[in-house]
N, C-alpha and C. Protein backbone atom coordinates (compact mmCIF):
# COMPACT_ATOMS: atom_id res chain seq x y z
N UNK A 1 -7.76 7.49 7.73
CA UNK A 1 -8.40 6.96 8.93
C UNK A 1 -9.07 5.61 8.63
N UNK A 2 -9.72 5.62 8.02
CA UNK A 2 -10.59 3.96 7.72
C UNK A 2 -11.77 3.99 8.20
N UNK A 3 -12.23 2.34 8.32
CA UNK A 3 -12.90 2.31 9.37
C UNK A 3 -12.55 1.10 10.62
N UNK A 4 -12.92 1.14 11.43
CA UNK A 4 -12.54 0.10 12.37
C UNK A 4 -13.37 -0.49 12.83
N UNK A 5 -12.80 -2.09 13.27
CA UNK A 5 -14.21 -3.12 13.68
C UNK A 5 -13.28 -3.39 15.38
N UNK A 6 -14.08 -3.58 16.41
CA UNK A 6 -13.65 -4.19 17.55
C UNK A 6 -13.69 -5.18 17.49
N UNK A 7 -13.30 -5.84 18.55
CA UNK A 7 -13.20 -7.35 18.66
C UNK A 7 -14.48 -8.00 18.78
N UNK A 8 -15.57 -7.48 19.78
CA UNK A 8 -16.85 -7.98 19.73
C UNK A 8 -17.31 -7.90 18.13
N UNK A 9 -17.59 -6.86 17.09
CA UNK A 9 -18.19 -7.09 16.43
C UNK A 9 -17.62 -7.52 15.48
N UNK A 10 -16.22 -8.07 15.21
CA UNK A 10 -15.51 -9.28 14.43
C UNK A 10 -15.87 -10.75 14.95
N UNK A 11 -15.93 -10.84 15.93
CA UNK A 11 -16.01 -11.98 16.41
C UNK A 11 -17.79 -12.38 15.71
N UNK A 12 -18.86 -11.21 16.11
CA UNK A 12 -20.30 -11.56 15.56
C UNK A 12 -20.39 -12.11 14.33
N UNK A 13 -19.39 -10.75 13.26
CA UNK A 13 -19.53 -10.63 11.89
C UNK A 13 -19.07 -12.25 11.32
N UNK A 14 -17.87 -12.25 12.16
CA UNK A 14 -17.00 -13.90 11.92
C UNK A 14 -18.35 -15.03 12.05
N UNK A 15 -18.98 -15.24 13.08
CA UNK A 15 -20.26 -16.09 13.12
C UNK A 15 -20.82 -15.80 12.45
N UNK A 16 -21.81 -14.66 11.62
CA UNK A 16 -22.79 -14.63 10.50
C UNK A 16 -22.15 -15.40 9.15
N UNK A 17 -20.75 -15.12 9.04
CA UNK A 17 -20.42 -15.56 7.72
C UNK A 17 -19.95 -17.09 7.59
N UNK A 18 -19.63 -17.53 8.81
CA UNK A 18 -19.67 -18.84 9.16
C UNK A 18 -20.63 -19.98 8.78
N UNK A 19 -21.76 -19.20 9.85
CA UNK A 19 -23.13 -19.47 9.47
C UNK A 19 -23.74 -19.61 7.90
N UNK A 20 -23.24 -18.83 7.55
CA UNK A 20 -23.63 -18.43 6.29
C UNK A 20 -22.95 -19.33 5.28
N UNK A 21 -21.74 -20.29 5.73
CA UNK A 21 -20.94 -20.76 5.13
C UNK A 21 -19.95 -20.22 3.99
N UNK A 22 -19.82 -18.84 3.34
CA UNK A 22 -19.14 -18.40 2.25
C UNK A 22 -19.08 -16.75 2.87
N UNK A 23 -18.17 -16.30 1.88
CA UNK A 23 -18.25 -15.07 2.05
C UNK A 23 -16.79 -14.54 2.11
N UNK A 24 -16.86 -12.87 1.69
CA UNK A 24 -15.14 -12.48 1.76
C UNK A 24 -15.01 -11.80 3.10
N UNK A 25 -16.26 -10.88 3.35
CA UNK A 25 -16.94 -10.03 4.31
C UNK A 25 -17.76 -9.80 4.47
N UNK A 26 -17.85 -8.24 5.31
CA UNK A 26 -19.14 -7.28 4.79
C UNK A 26 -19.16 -6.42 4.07
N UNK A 27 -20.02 -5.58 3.79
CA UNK A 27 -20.00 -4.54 3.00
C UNK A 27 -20.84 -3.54 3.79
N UNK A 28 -20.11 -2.38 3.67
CA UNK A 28 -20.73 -1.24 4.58
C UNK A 28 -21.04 -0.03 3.97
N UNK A 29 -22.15 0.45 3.62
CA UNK A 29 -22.60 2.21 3.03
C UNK A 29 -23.62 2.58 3.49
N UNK A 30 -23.82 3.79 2.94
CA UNK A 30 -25.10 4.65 3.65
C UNK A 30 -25.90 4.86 1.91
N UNK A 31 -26.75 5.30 2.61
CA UNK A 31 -28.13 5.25 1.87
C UNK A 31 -28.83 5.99 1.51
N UNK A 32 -29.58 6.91 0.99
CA UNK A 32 -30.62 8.38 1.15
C UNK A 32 -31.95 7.55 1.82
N UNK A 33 -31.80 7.91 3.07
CA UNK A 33 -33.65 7.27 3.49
C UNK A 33 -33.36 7.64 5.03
N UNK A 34 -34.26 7.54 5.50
CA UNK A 34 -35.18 7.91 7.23
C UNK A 34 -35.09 9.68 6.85
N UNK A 35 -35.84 10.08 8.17
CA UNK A 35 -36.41 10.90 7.95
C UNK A 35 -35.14 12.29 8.16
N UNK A 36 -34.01 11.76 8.87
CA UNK A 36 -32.60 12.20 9.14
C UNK A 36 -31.78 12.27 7.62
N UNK A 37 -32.05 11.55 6.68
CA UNK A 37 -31.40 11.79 5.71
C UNK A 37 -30.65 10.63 4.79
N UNK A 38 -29.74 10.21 5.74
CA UNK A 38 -28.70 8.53 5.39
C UNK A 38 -29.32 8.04 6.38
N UNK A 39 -28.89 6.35 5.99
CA UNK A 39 -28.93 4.97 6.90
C UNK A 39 -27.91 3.95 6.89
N UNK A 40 -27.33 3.40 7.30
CA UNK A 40 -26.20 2.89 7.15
C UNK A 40 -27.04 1.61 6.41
N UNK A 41 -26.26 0.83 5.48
CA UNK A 41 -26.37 -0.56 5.04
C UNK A 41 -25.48 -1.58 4.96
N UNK A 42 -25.74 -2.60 5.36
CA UNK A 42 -24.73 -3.75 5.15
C UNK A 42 -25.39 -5.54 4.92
N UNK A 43 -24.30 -5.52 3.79
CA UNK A 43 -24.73 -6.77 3.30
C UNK A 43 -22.94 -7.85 3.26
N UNK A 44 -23.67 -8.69 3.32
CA UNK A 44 -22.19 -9.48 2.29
C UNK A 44 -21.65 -9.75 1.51
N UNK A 45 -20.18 -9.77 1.61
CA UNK A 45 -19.61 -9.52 0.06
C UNK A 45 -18.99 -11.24 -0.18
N UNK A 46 -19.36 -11.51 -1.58
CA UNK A 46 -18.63 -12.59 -2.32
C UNK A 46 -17.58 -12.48 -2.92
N UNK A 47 -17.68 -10.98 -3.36
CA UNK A 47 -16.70 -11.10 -4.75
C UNK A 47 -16.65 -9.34 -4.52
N UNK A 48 -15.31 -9.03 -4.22
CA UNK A 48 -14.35 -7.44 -4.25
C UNK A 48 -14.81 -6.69 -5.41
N UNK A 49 -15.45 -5.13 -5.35
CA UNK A 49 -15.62 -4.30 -6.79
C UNK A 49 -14.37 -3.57 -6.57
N UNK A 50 -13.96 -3.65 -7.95
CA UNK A 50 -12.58 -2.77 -8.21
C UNK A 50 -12.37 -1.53 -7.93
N UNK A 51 -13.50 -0.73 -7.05
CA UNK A 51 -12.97 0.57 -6.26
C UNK A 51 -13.12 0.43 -4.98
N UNK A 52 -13.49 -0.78 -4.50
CA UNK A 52 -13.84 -1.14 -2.94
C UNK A 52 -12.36 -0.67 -2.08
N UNK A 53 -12.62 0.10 -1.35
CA UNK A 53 -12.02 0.59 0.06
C UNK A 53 -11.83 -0.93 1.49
N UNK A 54 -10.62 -1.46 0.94
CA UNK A 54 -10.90 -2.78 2.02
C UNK A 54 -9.91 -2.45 3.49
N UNK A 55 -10.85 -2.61 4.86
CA UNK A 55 -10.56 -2.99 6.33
C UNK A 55 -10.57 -3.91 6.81
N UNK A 56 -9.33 -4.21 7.61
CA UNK A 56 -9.52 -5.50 7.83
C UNK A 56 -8.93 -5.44 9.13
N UNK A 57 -10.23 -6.03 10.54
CA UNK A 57 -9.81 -5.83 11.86
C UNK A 57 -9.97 -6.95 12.75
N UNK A 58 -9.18 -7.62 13.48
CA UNK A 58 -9.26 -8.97 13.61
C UNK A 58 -9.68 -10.11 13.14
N UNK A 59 -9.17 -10.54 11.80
CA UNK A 59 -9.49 -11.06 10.71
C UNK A 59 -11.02 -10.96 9.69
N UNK A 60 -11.50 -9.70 10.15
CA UNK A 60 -12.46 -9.59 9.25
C UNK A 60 -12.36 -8.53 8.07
N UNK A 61 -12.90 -8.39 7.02
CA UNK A 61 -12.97 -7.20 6.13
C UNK A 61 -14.03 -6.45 6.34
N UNK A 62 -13.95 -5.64 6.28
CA UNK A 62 -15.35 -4.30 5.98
C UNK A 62 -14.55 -3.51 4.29
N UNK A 63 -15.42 -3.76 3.57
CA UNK A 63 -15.82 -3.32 1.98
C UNK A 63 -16.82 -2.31 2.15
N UNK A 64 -15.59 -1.05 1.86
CA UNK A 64 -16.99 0.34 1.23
C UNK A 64 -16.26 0.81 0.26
N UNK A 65 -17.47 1.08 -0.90
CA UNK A 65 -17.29 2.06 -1.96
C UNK A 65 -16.48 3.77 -1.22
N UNK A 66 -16.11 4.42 -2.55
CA UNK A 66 -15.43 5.63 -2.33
C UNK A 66 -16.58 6.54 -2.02
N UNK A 67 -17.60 6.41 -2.45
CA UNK A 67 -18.82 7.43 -2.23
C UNK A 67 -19.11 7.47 -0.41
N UNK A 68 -19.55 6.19 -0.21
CA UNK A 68 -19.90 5.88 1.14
C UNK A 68 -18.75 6.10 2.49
N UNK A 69 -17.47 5.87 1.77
CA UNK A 69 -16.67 6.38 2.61
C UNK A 69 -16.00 7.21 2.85
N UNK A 70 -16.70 9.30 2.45
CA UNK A 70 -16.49 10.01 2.79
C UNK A 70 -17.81 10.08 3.83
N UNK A 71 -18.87 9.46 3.92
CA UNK A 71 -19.54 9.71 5.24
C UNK A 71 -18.99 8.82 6.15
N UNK A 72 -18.36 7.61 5.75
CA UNK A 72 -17.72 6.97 7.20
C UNK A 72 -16.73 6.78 7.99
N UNK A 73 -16.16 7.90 7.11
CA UNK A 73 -14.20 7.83 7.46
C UNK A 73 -14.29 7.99 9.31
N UNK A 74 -13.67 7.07 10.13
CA UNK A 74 -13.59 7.43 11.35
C UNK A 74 -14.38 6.89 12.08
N UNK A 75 -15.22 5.88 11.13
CA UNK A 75 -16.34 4.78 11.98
C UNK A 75 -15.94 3.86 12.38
N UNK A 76 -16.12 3.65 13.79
CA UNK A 76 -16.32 2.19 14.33
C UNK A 76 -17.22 1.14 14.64
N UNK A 77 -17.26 0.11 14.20
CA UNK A 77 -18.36 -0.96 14.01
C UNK A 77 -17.81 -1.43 15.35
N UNK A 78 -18.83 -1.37 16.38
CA UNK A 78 -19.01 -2.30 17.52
C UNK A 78 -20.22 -3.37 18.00
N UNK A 79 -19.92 -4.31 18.66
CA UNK A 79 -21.58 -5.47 18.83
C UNK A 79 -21.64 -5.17 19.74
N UNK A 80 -23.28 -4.84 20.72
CA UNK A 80 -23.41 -4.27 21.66
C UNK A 80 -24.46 -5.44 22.32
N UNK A 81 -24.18 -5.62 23.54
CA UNK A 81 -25.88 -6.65 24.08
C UNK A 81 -25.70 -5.13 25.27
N UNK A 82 -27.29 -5.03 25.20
CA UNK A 82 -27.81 -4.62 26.02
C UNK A 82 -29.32 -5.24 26.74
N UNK A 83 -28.70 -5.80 27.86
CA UNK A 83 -30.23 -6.40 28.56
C UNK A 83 -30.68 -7.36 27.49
N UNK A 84 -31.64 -7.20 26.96
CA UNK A 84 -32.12 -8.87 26.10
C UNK A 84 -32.18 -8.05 24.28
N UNK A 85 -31.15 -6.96 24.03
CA UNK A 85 -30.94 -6.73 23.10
C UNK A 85 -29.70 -6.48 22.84
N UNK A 86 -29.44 -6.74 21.18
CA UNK A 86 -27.96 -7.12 21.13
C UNK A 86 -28.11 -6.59 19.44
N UNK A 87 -26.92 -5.52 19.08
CA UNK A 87 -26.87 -5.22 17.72
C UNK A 87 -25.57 -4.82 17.20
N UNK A 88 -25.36 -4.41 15.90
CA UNK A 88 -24.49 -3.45 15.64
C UNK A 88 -24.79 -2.18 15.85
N UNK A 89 -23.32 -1.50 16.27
CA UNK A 89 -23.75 0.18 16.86
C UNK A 89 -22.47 0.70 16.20
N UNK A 90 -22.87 1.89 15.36
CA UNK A 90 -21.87 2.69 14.69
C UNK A 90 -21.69 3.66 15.33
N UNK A 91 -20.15 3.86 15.56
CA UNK A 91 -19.56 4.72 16.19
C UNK A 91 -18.95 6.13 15.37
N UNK A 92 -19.86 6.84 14.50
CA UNK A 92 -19.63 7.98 13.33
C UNK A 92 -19.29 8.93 13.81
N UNK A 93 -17.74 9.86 13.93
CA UNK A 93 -17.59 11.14 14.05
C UNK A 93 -18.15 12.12 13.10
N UNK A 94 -18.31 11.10 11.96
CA UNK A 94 -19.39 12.49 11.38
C UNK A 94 -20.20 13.22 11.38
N UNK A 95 -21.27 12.39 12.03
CA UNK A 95 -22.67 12.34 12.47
C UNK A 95 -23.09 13.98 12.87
N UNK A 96 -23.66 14.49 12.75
CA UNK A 96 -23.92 15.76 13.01
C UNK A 96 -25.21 15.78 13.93
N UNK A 97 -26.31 14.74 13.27
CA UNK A 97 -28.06 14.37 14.21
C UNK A 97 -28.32 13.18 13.86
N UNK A 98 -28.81 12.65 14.68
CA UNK A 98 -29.52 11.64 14.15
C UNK A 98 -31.11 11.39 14.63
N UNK A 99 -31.95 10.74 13.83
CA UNK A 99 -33.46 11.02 14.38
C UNK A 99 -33.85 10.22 15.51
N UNK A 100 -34.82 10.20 15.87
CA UNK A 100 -35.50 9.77 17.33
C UNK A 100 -35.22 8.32 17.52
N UNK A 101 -35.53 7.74 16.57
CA UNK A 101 -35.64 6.46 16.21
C UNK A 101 -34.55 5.51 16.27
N UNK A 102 -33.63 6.36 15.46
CA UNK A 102 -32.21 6.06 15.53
C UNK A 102 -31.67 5.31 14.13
N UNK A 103 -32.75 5.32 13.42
CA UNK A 103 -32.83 4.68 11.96
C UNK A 103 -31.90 5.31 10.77
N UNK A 104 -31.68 6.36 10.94
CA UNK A 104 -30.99 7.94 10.30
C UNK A 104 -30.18 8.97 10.81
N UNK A 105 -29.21 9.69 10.22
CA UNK A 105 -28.56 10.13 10.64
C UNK A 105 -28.31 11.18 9.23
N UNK A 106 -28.40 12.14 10.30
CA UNK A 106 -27.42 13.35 9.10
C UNK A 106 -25.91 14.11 9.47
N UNK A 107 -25.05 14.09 8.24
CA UNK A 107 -23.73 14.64 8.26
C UNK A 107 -23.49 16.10 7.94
């Protein structure tokens, strides 16, 4: 399965790294933290680790380790504006709860 990026949030991810001037991608994993359990993380990648899991969805990559992507198999990365807020929103069939906040999530 993978994971998958839409077009909105390729198009965002494409502007941060732009902005940013360098870059291969992102990088996407989860975390032990909030009060739910995991948190998703993402940073940018320069340089590929030799077990990296690479996606690539309207010319962008998403980079996850093998650990992180048995919690995300089946995720979709979408950019969302809502009213005068605007983010990334993960779309996890794994997800079992997630807390109030929305910071955490447990599988």
């Amino acid at each position: 399965m993978g994971v998958s990026i839409t077009a909105s949030a390729a198009g965002h991810i494409a502007d941060q790294l732009q902005g940013r001037g360098h870059g291969l991608g992102i990088r996407l994993g989860v975390t032990t933290s909030g009060c739910s359990g995991m948190a998703y993380v993402l940073e940018f990648v320069d340089e590929q680790a030799a077990e990296d899991e690479v996606f690539e969805n309207h010319g962008v990559k998403v980079f996850i380790d093998p650990k992180s992507l048995a919690y995300l198999d089946g995720t979709e990365l979408d950019f969302v504006r809502e009213g005068l807020n605007e983010g990334l929103q993960f779309k996890n069939p794994n997800v079992s709860a997630e807390c109030g906040c929305g910071e955490s999530f447990t599988v």
